[in-house]
Protein backbone atom coordinates (compact mmCIF):
# COMPACT_ATOMS: atom_id res chain seq x y z
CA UNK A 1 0.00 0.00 0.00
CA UNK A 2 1.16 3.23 -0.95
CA UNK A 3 -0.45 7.40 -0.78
CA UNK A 4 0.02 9.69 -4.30
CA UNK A 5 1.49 12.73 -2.64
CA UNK A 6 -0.42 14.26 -5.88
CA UNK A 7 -3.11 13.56 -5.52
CA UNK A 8 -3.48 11.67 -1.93
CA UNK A 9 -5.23 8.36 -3.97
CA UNK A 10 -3.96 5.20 -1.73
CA UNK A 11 -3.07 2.58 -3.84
CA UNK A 12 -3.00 -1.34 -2.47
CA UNK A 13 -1.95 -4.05 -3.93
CA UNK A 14 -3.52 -7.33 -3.21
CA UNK A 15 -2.91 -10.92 -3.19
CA UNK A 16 -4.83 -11.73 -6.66
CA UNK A 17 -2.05 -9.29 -8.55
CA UNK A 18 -4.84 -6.21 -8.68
CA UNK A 19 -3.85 -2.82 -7.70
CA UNK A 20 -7.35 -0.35 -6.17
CA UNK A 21 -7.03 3.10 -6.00
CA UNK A 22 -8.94 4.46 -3.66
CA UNK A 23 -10.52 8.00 -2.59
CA UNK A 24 -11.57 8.65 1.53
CA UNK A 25 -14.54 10.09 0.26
CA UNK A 26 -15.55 6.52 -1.33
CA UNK A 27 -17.13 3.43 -0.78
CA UNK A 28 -15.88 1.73 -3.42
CA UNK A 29 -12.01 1.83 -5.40
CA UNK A 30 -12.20 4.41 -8.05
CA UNK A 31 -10.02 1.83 -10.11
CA UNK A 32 -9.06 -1.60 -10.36
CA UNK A 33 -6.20 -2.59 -12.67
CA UNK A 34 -4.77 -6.49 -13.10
CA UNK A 35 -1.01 -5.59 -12.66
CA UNK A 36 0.17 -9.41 -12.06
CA UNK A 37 0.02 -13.13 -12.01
CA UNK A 38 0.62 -13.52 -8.52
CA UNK A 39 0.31 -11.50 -5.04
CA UNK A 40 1.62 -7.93 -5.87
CA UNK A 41 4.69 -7.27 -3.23
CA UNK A 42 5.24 -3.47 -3.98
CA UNK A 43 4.42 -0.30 -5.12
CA UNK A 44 6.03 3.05 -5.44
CA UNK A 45 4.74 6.20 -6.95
CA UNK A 46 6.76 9.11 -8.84
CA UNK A 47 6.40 12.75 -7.10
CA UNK A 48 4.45 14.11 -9.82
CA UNK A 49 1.91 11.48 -9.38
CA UNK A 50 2.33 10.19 -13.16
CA UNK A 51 3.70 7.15 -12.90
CA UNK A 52 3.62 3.76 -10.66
CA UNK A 53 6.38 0.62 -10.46
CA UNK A 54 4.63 -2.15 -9.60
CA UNK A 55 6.53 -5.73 -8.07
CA UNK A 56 4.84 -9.19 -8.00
CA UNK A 57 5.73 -12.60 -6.94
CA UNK A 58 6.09 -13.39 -10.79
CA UNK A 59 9.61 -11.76 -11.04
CA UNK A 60 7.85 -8.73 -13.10
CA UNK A 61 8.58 -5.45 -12.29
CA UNK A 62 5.94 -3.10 -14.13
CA UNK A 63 6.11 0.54 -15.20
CA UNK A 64 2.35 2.19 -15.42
CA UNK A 65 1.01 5.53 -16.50
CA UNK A 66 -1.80 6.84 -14.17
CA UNK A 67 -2.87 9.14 -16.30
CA UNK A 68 -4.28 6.37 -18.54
CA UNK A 69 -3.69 3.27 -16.54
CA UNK A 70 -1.96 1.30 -19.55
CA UNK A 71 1.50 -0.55 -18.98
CA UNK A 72 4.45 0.97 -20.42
CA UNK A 73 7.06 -0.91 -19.30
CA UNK A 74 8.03 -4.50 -17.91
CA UNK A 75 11.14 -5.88 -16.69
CA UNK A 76 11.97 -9.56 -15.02
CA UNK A 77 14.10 -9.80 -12.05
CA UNK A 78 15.99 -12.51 -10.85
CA UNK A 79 13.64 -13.12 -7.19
CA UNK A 80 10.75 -11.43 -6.33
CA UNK A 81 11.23 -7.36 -5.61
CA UNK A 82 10.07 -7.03 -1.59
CA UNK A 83 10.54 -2.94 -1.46
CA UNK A 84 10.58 -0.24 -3.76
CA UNK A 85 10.75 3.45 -3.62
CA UNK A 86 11.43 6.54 -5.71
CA UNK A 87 13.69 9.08 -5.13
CA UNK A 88 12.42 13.05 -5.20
CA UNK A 89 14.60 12.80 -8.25
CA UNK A 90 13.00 10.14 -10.33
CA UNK A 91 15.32 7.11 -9.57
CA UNK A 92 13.30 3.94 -8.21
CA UNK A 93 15.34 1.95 -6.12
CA UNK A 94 14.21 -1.92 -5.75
CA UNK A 95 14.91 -4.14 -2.70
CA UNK A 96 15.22 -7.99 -2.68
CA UNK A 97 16.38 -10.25 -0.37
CA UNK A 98 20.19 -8.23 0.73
CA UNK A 99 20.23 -6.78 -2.31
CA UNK A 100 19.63 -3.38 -3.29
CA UNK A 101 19.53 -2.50 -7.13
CA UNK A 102 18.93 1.16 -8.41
CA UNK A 103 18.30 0.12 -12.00
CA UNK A 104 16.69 3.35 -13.64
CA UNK A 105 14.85 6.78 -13.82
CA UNK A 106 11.12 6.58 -13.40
């Protein structure tokens, strides 16, 4: 589970590889999106609130566009990614087992 500073949407990632985003004001998500085959492990959010990394128990790390919800990029890891986070500068920074990998700009 993460917040969009943006915006202040909380995103959660569940254990049927969906992602909700979700308002206070709301009963229900405001959007569900099938990010994985498998339990999603981790998300992280870019400052500007355009753009989410998403991990999963199938080795896939996934690059999405909020602003229209579509994939733009995936990458396979060697084991599953347990953290992620993204710098105010745009780099995302993964975490797996004792390993730390800084593999990009978001």
């Amino acid at each position: 589970m993460t917040q969009n500073r943006h915006n202040a949407i909380i995103h959660v990632g569940h254990a049927n590889g969906t992602v909700t985003l979700w308002s206070p004001n709301m009963s229900t998500p405001l959007v569900k999106m099938l990010t994985h085959y498998g339990p999603v492990h981790s998300l992280a959010i870019d400052r500007e609130g355009k753009y989410m990394a998403s991990s999963g128990a199938d080795h896939k790390l996934k690059i999405w566009d909020l602003r229209t919800y579509k994939e733009l990029h995936s990458y396979t890891n060697e084991r599953p990614i347990d953290e992620m986070a993204v710098s105010d500068t745009g780099l995302l920074a993964l975490g797996f087992g004792g390993h730390v990998k800084v593999p990009a700009l978001l």
